[in-house]
PDB file of N, CA and C in Angstrom:
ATOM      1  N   UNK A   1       4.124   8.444  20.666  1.00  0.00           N
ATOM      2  CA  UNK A   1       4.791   9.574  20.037  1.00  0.00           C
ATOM      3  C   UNK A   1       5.827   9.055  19.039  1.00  0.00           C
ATOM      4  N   UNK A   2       5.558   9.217  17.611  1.00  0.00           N
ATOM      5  CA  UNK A   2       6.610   9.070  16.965  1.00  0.00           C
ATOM      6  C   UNK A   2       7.771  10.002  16.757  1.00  0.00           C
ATOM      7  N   UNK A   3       9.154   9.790  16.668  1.00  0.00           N
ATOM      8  CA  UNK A   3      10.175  10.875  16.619  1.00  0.00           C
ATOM      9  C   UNK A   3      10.884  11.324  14.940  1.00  0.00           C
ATOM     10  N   UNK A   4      11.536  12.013  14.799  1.00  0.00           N
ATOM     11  CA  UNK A   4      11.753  12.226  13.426  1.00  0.00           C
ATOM     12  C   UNK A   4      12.758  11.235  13.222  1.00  0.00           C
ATOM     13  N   UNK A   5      12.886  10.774  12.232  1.00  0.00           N
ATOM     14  CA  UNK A   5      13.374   9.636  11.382  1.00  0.00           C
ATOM     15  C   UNK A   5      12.906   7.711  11.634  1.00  0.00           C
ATOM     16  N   UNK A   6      11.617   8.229  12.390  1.00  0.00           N
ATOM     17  CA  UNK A   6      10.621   6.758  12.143  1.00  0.00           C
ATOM     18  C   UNK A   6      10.588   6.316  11.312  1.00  0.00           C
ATOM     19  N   UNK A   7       9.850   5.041  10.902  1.00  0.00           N
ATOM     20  CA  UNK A   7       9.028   4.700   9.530  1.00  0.00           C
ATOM     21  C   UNK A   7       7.322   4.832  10.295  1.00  0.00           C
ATOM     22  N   UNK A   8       7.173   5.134   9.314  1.00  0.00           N
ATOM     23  CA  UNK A   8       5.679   5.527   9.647  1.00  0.00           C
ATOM     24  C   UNK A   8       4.817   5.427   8.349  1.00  0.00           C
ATOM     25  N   UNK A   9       3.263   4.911   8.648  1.00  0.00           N
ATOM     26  CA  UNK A   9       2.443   5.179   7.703  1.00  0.00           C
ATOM     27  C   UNK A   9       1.837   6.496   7.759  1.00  0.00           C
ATOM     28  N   UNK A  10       1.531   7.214   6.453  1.00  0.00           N
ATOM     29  CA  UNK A  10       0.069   8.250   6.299  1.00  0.00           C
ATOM     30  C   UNK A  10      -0.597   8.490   5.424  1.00  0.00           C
ATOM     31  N   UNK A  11      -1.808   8.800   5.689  1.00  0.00           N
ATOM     32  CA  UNK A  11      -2.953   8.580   4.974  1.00  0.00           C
ATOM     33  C   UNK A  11      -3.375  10.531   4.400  1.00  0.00           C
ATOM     34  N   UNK A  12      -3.804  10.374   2.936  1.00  0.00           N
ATOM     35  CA  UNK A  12      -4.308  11.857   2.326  1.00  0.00           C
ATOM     36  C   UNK A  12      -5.055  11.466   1.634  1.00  0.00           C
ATOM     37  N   UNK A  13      -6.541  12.292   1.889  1.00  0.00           N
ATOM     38  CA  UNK A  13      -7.180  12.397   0.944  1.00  0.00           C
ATOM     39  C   UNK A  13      -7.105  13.178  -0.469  1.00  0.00           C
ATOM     40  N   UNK A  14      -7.119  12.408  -1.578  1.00  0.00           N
ATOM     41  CA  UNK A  14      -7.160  13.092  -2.634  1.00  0.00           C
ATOM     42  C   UNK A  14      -8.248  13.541  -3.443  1.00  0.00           C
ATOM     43  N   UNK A  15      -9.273  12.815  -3.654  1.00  0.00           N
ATOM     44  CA  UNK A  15     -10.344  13.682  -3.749  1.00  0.00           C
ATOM     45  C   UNK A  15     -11.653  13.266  -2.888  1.00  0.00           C
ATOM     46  N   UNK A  16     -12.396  14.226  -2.768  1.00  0.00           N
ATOM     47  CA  UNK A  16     -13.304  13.802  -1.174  1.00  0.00           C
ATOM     48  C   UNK A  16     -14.819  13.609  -2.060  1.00  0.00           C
ATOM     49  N   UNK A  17     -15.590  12.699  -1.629  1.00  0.00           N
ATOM     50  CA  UNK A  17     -16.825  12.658  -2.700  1.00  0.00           C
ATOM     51  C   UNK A  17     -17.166  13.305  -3.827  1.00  0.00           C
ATOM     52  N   UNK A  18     -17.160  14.537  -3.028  1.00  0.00           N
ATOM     53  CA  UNK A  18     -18.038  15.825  -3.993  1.00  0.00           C
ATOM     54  C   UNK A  18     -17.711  16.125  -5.257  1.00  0.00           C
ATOM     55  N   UNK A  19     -15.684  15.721  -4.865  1.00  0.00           N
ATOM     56  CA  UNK A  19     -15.062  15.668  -6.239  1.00  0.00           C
ATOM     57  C   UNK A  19     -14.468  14.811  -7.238  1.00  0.00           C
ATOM     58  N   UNK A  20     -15.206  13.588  -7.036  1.00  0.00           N
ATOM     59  CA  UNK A  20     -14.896  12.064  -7.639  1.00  0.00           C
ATOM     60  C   UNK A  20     -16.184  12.360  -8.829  1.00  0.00           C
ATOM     61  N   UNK A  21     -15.619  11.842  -9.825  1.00  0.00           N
ATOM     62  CA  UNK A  21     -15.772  11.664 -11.392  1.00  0.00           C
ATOM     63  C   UNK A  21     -17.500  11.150 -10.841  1.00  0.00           C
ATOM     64  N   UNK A  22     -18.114  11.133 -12.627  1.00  0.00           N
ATOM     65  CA  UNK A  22     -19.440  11.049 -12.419  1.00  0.00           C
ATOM     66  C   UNK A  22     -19.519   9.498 -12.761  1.00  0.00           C
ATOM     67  N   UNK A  23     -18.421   9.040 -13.260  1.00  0.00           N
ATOM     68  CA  UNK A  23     -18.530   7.720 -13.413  1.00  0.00           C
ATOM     69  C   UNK A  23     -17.612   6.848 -12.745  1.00  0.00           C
ATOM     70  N   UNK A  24     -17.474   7.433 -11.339  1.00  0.00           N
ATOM     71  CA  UNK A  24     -17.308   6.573 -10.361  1.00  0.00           C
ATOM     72  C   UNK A  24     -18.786   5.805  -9.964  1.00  0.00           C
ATOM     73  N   UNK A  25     -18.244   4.221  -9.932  1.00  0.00           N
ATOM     74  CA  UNK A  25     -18.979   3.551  -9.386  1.00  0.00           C
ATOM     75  C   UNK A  25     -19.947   3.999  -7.934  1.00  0.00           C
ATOM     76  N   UNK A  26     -21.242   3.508  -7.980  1.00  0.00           N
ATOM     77  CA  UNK A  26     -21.938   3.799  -7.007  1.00  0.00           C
ATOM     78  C   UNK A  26     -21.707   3.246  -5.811  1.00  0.00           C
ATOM     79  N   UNK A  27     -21.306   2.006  -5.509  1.00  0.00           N
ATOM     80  CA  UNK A  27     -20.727   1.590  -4.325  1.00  0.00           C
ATOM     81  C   UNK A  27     -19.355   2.324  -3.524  1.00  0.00           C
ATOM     82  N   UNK A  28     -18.792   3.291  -4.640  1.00  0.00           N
ATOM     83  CA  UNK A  28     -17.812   3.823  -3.969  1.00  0.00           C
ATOM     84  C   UNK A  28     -17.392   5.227  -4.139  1.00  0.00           C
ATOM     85  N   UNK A  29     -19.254   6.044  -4.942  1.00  0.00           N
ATOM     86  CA  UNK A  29     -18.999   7.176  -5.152  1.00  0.00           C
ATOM     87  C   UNK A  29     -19.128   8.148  -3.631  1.00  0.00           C
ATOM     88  N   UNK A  30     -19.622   7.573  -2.535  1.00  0.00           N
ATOM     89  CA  UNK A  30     -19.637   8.374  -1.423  1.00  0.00           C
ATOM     90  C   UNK A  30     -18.675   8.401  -0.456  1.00  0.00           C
ATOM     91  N   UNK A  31     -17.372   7.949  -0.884  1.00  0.00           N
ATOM     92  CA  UNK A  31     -16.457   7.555   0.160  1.00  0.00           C
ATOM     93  C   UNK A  31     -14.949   8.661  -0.780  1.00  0.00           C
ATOM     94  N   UNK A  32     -14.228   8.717   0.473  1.00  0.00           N
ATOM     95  CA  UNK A  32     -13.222   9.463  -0.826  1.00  0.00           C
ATOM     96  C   UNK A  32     -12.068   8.836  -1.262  1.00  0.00           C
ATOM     97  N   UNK A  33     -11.589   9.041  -2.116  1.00  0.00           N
ATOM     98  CA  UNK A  33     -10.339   9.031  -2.378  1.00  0.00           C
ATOM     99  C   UNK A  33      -9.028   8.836  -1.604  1.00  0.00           C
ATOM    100  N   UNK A  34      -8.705   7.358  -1.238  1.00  0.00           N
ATOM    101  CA  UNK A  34      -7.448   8.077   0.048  1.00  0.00           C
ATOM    102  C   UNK A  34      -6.298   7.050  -0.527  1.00  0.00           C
ATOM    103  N   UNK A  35      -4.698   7.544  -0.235  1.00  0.00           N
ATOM    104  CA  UNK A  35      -4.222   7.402  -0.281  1.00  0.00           C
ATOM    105  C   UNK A  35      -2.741   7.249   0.976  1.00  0.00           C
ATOM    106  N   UNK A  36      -2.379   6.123   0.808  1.00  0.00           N
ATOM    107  CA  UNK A  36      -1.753   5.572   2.297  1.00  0.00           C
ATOM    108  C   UNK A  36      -0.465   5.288   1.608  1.00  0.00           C
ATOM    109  N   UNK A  37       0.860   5.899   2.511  1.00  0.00           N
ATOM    110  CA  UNK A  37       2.247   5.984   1.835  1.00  0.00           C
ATOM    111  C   UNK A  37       3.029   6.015   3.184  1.00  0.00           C
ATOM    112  N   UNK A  38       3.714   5.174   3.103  1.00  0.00           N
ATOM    113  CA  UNK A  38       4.626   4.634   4.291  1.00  0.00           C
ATOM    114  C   UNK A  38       5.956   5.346   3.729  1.00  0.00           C
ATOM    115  N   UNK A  39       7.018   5.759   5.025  1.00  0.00           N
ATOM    116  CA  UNK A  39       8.645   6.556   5.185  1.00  0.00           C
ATOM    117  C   UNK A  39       8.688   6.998   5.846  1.00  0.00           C
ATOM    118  N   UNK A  40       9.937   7.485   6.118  1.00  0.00           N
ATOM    119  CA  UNK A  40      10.554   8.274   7.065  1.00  0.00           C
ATOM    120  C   UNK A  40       9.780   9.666   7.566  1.00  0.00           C
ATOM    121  N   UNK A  41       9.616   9.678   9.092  1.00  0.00           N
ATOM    122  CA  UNK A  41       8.948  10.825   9.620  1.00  0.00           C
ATOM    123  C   UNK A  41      10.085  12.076   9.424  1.00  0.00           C
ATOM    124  N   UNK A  42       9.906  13.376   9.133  1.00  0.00           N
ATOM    125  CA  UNK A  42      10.794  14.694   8.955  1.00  0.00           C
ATOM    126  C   UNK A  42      10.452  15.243  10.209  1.00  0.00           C
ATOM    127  N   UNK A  43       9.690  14.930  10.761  1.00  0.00           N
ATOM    128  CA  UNK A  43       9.263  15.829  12.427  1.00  0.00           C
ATOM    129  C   UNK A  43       8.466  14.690  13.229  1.00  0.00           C
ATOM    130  N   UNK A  44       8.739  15.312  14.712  1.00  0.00           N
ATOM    131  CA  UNK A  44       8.166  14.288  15.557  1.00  0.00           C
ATOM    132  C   UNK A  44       6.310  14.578  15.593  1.00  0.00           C
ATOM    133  N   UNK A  45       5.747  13.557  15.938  1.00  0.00           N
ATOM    134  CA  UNK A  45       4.558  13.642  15.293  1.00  0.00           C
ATOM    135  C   UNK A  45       3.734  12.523  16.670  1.00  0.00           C
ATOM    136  N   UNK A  46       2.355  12.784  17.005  1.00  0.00           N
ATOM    137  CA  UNK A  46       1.263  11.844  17.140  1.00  0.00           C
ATOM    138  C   UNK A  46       0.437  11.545  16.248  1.00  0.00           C
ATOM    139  N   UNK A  47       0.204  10.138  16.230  1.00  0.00           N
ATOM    140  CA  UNK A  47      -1.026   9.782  15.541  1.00  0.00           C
ATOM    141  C   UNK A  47      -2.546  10.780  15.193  1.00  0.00           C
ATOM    142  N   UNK A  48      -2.223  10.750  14.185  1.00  0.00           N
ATOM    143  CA  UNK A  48      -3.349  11.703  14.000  1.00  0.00           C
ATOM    144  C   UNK A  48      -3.135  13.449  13.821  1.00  0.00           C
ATOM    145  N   UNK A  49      -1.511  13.623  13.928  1.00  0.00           N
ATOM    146  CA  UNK A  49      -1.107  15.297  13.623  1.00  0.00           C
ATOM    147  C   UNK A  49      -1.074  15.445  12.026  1.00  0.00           C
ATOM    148  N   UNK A  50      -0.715  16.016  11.297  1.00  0.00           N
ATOM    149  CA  UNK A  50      -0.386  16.288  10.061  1.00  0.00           C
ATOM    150  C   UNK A  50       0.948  16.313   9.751  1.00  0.00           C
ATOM    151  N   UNK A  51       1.576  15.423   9.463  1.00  0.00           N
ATOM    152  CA  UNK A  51       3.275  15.486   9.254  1.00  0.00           C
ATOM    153  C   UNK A  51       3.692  14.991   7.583  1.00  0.00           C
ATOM    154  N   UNK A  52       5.236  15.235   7.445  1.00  0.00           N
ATOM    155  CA  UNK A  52       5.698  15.255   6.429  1.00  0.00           C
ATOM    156  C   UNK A  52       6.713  13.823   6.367  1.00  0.00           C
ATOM    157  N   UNK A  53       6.864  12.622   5.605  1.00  0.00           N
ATOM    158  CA  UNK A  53       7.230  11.884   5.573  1.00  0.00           C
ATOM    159  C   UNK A  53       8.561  12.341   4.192  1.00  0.00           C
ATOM    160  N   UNK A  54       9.219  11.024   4.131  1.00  0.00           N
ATOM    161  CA  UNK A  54      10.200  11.291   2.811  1.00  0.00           C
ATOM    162  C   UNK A  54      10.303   9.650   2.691  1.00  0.00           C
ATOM    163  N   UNK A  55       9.448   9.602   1.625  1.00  0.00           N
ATOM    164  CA  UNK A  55       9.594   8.270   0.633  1.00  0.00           C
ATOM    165  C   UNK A  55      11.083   7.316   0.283  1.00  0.00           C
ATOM    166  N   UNK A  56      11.128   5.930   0.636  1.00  0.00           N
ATOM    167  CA  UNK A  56      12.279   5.519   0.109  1.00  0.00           C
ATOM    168  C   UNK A  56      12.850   5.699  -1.397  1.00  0.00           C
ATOM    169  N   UNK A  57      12.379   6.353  -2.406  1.00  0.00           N
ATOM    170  CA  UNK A  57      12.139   6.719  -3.672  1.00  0.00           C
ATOM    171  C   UNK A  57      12.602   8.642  -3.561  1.00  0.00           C
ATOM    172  N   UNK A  58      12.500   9.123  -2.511  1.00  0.00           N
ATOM    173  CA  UNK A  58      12.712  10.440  -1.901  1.00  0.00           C
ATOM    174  C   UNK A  58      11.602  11.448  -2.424  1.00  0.00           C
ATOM    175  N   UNK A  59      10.597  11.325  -2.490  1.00  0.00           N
ATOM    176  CA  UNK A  59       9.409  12.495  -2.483  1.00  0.00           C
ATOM    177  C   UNK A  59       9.228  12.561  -1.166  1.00  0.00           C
ATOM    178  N   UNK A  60       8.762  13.908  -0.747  1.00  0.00           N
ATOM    179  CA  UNK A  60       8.227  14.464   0.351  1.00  0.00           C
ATOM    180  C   UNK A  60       6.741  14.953   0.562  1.00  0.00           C
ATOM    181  N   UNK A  61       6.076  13.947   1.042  1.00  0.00           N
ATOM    182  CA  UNK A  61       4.250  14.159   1.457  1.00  0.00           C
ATOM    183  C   UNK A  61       4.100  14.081   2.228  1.00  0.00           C
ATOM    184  N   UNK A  62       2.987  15.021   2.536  1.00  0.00           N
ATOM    185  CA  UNK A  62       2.646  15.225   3.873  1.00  0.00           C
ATOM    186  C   UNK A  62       0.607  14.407   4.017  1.00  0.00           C
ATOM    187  N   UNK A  63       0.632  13.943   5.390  1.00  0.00           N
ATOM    188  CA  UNK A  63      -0.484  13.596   5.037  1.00  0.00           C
ATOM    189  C   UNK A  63      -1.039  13.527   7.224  1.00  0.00           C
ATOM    190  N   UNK A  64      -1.858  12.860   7.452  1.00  0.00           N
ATOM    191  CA  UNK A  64      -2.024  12.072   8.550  1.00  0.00           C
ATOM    192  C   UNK A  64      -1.445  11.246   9.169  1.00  0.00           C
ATOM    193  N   UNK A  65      -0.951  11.039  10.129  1.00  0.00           N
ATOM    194  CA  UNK A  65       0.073  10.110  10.863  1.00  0.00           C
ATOM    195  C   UNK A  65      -1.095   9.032  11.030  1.00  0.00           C
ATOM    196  N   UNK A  66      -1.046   7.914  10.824  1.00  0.00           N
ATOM    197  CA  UNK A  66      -1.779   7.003  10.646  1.00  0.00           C
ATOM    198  C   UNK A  66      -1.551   5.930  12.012  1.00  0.00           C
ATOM    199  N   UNK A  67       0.215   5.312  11.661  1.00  0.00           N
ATOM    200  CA  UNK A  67       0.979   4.412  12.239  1.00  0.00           C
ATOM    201  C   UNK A  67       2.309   4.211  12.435  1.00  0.00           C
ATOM    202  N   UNK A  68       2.610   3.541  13.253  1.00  0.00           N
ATOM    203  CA  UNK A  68       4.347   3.997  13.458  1.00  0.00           C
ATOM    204  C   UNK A  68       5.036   2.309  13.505  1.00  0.00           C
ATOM    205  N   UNK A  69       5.794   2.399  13.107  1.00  0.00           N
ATOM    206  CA  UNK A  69       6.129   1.378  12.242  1.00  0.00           C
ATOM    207  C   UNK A  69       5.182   0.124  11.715  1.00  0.00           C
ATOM    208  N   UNK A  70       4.774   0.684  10.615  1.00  0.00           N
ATOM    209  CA  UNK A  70       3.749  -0.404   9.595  1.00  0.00           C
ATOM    210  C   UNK A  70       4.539  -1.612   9.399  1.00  0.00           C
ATOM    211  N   UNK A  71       3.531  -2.591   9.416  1.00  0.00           N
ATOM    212  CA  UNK A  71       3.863  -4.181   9.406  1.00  0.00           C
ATOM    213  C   UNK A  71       3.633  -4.305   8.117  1.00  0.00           C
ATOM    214  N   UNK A  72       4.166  -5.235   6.673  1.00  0.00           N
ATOM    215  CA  UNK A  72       3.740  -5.321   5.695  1.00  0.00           C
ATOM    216  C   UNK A  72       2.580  -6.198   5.964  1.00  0.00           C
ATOM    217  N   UNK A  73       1.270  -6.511   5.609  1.00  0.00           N
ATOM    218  CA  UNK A  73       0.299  -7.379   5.853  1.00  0.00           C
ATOM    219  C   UNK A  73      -0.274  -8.044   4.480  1.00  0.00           C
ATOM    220  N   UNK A  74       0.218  -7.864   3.453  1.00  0.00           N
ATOM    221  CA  UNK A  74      -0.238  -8.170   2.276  1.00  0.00           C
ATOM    222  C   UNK A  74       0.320  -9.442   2.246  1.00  0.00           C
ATOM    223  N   UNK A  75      -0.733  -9.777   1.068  1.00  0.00           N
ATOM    224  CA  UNK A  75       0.522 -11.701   0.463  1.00  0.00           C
ATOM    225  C   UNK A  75      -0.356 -12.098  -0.952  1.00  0.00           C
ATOM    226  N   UNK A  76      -0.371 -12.958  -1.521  1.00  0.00           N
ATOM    227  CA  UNK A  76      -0.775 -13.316  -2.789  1.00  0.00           C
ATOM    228  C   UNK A  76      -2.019 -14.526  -2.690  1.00  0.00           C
ATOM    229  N   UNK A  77      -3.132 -14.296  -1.437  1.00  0.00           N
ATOM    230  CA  UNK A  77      -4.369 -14.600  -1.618  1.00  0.00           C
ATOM    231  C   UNK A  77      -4.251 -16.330  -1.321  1.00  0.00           C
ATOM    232  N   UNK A  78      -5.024 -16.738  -1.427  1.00  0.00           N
ATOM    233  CA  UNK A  78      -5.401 -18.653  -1.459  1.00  0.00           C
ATOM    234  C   UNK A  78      -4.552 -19.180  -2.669  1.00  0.00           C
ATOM    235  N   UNK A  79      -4.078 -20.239  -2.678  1.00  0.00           N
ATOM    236  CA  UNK A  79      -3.256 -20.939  -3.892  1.00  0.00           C
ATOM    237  C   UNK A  79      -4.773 -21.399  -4.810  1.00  0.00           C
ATOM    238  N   UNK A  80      -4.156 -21.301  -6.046  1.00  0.00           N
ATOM    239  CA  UNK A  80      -4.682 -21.544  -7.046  1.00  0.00           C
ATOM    240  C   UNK A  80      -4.941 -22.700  -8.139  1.00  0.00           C
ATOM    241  N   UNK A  81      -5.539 -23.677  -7.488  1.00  0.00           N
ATOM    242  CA  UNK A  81      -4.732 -25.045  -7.985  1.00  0.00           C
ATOM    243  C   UNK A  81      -4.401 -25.290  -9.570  1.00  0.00           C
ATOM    244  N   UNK A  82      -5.505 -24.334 -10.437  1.00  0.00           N
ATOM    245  CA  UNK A  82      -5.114 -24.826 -11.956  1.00  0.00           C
ATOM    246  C   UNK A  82      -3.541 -23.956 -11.991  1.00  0.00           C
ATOM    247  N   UNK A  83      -3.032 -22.728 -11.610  1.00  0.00           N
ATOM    248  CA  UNK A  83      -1.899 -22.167 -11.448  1.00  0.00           C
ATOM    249  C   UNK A  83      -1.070 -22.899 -11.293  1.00  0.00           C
ATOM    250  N   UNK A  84      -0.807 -23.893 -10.193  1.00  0.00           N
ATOM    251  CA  UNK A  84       0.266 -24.810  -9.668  1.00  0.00           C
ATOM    252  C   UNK A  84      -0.144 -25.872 -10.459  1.00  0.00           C
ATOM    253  N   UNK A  85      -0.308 -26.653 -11.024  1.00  0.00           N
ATOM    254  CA  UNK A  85      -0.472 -27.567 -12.187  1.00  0.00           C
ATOM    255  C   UNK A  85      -0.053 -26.602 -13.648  1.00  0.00           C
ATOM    256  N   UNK A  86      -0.507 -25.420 -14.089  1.00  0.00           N
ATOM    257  CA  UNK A  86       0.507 -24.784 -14.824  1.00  0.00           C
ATOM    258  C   UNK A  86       1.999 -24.440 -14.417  1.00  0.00           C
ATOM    259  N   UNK A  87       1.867 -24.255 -13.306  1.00  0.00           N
ATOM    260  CA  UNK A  87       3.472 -24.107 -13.234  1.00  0.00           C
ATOM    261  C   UNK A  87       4.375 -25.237 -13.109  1.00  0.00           C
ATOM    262  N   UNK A  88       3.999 -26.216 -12.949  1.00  0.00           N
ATOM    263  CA  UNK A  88       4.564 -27.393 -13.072  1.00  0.00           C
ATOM    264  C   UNK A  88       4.761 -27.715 -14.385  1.00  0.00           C
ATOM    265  N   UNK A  89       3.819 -28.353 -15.169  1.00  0.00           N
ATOM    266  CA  UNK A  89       3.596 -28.096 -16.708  1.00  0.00           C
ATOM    267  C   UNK A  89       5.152 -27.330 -17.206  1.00  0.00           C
ATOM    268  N   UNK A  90       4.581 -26.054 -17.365  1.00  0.00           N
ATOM    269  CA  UNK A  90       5.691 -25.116 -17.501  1.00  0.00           C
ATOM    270  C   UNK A  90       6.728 -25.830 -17.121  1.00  0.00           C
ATOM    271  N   UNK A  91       7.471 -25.558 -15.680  1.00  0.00           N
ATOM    272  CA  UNK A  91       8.787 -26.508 -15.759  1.00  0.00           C
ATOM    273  C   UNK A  91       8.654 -27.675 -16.002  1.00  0.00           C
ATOM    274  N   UNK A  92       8.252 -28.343 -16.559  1.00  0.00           N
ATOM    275  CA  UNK A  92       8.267 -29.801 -17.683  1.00  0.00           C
ATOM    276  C   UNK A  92       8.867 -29.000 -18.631  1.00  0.00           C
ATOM    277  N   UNK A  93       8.248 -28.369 -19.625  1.00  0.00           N
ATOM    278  CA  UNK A  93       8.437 -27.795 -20.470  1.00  0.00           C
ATOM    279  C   UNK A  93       9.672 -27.603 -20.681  1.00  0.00           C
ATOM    280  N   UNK A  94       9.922 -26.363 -19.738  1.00  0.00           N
ATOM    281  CA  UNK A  94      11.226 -25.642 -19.664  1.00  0.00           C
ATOM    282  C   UNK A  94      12.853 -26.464 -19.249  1.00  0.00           C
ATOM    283  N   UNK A  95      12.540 -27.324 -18.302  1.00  0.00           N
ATOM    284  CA  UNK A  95      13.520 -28.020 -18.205  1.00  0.00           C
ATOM    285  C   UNK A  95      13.459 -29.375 -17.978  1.00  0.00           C
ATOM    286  N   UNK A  96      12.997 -30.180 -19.064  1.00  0.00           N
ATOM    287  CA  UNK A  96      12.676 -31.015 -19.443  1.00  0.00           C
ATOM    288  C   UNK A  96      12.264 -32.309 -18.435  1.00  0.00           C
ATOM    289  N   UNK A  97      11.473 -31.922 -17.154  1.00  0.00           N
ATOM    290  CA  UNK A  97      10.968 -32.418 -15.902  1.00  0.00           C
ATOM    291  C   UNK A  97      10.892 -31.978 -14.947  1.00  0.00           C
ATOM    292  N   UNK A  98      10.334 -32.841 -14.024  1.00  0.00           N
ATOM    293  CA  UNK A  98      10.018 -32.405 -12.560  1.00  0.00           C
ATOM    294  C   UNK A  98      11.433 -31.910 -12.126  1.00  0.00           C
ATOM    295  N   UNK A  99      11.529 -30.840 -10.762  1.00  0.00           N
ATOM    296  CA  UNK A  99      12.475 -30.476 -10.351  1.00  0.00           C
ATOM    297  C   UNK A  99      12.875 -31.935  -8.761  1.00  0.00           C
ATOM    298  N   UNK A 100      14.332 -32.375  -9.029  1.00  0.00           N
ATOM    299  CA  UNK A 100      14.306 -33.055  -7.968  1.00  0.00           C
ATOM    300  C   UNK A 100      14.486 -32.699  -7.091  1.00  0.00           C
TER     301      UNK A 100
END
């Protein structure tokens, strides 16, 4: 049971197949549209009720209670080795050598 003033994720569909463009791609014209927005719960809520969140930015959407306190899980993928040899480069460049 989440209570009002959680952080919480929720999920809304915005448009559901039927109404996705004709030139949506075919791999992803049968699926819909969803959109997932993490904040503060305005009412106490279970997973899976319909509740109203308030954005750190302060909009108020309402969507699916998804999760109660979301973990960030993202990050910036496998290193890139020609990247890190440019960025080195670069600081050569910039400050006229390696950093000691």
């Amino acid at each position: 049971m989440a209570q009002k003033g959680d952080w919480v994720k929720i999920k809304q569909v915005i448009l559901e197949p039927s109404e996705r463009s004709e030139n949506t791609p075919q791999d992803t014209k049968g699926t819909p549209l969803t959109m997932w927005v993490k904040g503060l719960l305005l009412q106490d809520g279970e997973i899976g009720d319909t509740v109203k969140i308030k954005t750190l930015t302060g909009r108020v959407v309402e969507g699916i209670l998804v999760e109660i306190n979301p973990r960030h899980i993202h990050d910036f993928g496998n290193p890139i080795p020609e990247l890190i040899k440019a960025g080195i480069k670069a600081r050569e460049i910039l400050y006229g050598g390696e950093e000691e």
